[in-house]
Protein backbone atom coordinates (compact mmCIF):
# COMPACT_ATOMS: atom_id res chain seq x y z
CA UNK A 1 -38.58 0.02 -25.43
CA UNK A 2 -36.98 1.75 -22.57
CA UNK A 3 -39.04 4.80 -20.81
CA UNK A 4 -36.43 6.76 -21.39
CA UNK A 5 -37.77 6.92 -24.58
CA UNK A 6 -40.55 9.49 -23.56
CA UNK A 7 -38.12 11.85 -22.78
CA UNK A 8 -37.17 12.52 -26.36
CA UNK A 9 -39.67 15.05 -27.19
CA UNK A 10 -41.60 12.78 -28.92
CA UNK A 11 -45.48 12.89 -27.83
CA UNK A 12 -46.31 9.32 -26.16
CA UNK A 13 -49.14 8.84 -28.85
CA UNK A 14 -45.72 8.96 -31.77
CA UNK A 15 -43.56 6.98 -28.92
CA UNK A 16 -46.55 4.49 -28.81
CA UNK A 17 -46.91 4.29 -32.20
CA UNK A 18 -43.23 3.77 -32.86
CA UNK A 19 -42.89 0.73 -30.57
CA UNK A 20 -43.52 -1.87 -33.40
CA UNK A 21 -40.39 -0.73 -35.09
CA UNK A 22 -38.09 0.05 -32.54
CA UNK A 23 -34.73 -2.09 -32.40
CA UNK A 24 -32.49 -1.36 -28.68
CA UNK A 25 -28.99 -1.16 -29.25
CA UNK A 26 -26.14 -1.36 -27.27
CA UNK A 27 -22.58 0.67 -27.62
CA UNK A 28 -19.48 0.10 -25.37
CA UNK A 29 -17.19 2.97 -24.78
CA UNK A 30 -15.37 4.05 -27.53
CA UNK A 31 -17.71 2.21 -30.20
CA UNK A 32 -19.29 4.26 -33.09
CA UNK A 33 -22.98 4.72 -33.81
CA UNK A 34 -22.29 6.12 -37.41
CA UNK A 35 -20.02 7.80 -39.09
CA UNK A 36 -19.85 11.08 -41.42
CA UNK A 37 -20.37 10.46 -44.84
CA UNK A 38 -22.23 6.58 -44.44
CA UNK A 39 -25.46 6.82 -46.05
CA UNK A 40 -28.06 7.03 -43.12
CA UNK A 41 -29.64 3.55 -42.15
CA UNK A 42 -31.83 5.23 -39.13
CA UNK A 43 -32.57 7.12 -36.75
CA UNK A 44 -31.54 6.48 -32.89
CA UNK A 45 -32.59 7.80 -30.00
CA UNK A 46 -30.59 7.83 -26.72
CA UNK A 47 -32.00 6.01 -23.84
CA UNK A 48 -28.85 5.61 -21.35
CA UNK A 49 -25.26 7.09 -21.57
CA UNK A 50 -23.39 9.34 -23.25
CA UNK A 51 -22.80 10.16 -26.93
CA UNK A 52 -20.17 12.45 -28.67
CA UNK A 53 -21.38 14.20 -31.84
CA UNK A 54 -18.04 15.08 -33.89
CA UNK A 55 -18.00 17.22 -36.65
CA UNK A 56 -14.90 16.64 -39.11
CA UNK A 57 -12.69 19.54 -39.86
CA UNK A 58 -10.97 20.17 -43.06
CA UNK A 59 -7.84 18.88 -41.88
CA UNK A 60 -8.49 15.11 -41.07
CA UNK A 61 -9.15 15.92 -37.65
CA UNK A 62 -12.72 16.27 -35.88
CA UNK A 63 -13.88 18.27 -33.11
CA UNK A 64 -16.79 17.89 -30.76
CA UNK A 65 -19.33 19.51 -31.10
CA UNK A 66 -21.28 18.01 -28.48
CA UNK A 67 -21.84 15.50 -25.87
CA UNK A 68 -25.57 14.39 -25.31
CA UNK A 69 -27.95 12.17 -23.63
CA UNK A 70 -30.62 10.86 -22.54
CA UNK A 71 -33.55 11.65 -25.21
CA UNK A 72 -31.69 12.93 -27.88
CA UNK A 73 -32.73 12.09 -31.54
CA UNK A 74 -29.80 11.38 -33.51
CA UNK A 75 -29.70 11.11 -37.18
CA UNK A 76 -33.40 12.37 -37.95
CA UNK A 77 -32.60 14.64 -40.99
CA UNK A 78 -29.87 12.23 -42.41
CA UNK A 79 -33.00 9.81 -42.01
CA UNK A 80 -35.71 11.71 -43.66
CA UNK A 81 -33.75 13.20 -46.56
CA UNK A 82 -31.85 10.20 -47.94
CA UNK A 83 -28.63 11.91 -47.27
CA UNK A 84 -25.30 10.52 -45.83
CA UNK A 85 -24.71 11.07 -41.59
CA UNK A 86 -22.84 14.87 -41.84
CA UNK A 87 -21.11 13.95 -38.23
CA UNK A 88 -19.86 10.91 -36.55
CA UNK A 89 -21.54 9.79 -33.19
CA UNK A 90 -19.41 7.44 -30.68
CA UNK A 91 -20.68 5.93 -27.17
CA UNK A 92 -18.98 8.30 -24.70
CA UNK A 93 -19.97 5.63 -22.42
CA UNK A 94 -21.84 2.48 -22.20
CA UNK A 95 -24.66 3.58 -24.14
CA UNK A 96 -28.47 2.10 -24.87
CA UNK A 97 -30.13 3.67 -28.21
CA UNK A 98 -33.92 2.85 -29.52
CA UNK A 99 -32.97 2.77 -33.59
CA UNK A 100 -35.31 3.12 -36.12
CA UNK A 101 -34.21 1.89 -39.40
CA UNK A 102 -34.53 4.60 -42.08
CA UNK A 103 -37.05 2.42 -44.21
CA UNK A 104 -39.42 1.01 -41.69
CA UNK A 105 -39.26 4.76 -40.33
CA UNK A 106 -40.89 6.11 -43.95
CA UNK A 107 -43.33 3.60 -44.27
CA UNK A 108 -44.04 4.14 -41.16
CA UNK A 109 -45.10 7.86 -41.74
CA UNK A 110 -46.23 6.96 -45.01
CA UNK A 111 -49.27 5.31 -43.10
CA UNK A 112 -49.53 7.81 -40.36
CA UNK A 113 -49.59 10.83 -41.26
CA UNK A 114 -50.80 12.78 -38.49
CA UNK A 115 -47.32 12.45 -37.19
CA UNK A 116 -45.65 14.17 -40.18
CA UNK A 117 -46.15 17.32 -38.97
CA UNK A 118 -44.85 16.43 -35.69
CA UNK A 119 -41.69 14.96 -36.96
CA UNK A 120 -41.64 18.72 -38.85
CA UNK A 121 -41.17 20.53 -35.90
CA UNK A 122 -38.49 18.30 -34.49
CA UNK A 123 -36.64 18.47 -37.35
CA UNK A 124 -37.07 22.39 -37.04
CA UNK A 125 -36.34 22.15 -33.65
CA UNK A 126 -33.03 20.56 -34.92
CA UNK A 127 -31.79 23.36 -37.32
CA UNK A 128 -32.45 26.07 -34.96
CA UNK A 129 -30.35 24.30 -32.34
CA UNK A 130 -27.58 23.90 -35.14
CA UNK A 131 -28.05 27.58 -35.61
CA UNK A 132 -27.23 28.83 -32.04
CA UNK A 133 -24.50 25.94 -31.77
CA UNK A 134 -22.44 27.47 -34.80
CA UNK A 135 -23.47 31.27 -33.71
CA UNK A 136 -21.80 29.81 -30.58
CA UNK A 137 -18.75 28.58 -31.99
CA UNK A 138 -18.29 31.72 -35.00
CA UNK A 139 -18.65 34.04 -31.97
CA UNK A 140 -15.49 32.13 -29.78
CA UNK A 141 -13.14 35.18 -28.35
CA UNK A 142 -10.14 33.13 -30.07
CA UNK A 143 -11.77 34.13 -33.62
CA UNK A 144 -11.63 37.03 -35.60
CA UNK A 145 -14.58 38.51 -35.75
CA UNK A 146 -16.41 40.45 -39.04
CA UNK A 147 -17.30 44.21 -38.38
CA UNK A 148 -20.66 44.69 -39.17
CA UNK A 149 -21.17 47.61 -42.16
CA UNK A 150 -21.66 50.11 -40.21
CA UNK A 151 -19.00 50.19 -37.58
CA UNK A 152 -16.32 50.70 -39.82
């Protein structure tokens, strides 16, 4: 496992812990990590490059909603809950990921769990970042914007 790895937020004594069941994987340019609406296989966390996180609109199209890097953790609610990926991810560049596989990843916690509560504030960590993103976005100058009760 790459040191990059550290730099995911994860505490070394988790990124030490995690080595045993850590796969690297490579993406060209262009290639796809996972796509909305696959069931989730893993987890993956960025170790080198670039990845675009694309959120599909209701009109066949997507948009980005972000570009990141470098010790991002990709895929960790889709991974806990069961649920199918809610964006795509593609390799912006040539891009290096530690995956965890989504199985391997629960038994995993299922025999340690004094890193449950760890992987609970990540995955907090997570939605409040989602939060401020789509704040972000409802708040663009190009959108109509509701009038709170009291100003009218």
């Amino acid at each position: 496992m790459s040191s990059q790895f550290s730099r995911s937020r994860l505490s070394q004594e988790l990124e030490q812990a995690l080595r045993s069941i850590v796969k690297t994987r490579e993406f060209r340019k262009g290639e796809t990590l996972y796509t909305h609406g696959t069931i989730a296989a893993g987890l993956f966390v960025i170790e080198t490059g670039a990845v675009q996180v694309l959120l599909p609109t209701g009109d066949h199209q997507i948009q980005v909603l972000e570009v990141v890097r470098a010790g991002a953790i990709l895929g960790l609610s889709e991974t806990m809950s069961g649920d199918n990926y809610r964006v795509t991810a593609n390799a912006e560049e040539l891009t290096t990921t530690s995956f965890i596989d989504r199985v391997e990843f629960l038994e995993f916690l299922d025999g340690h769990p004094d890193f449950c509560m760890q992987i609970v504030r990540l995955l907090s960590e997570n939605l409040h970042g989602l939060y401020h993103k789509f704040r972000r976005v409802s708040a663009h100058p190009g959108r109509p914007r509701r009038r709170r009760i009291n100003e009218a």
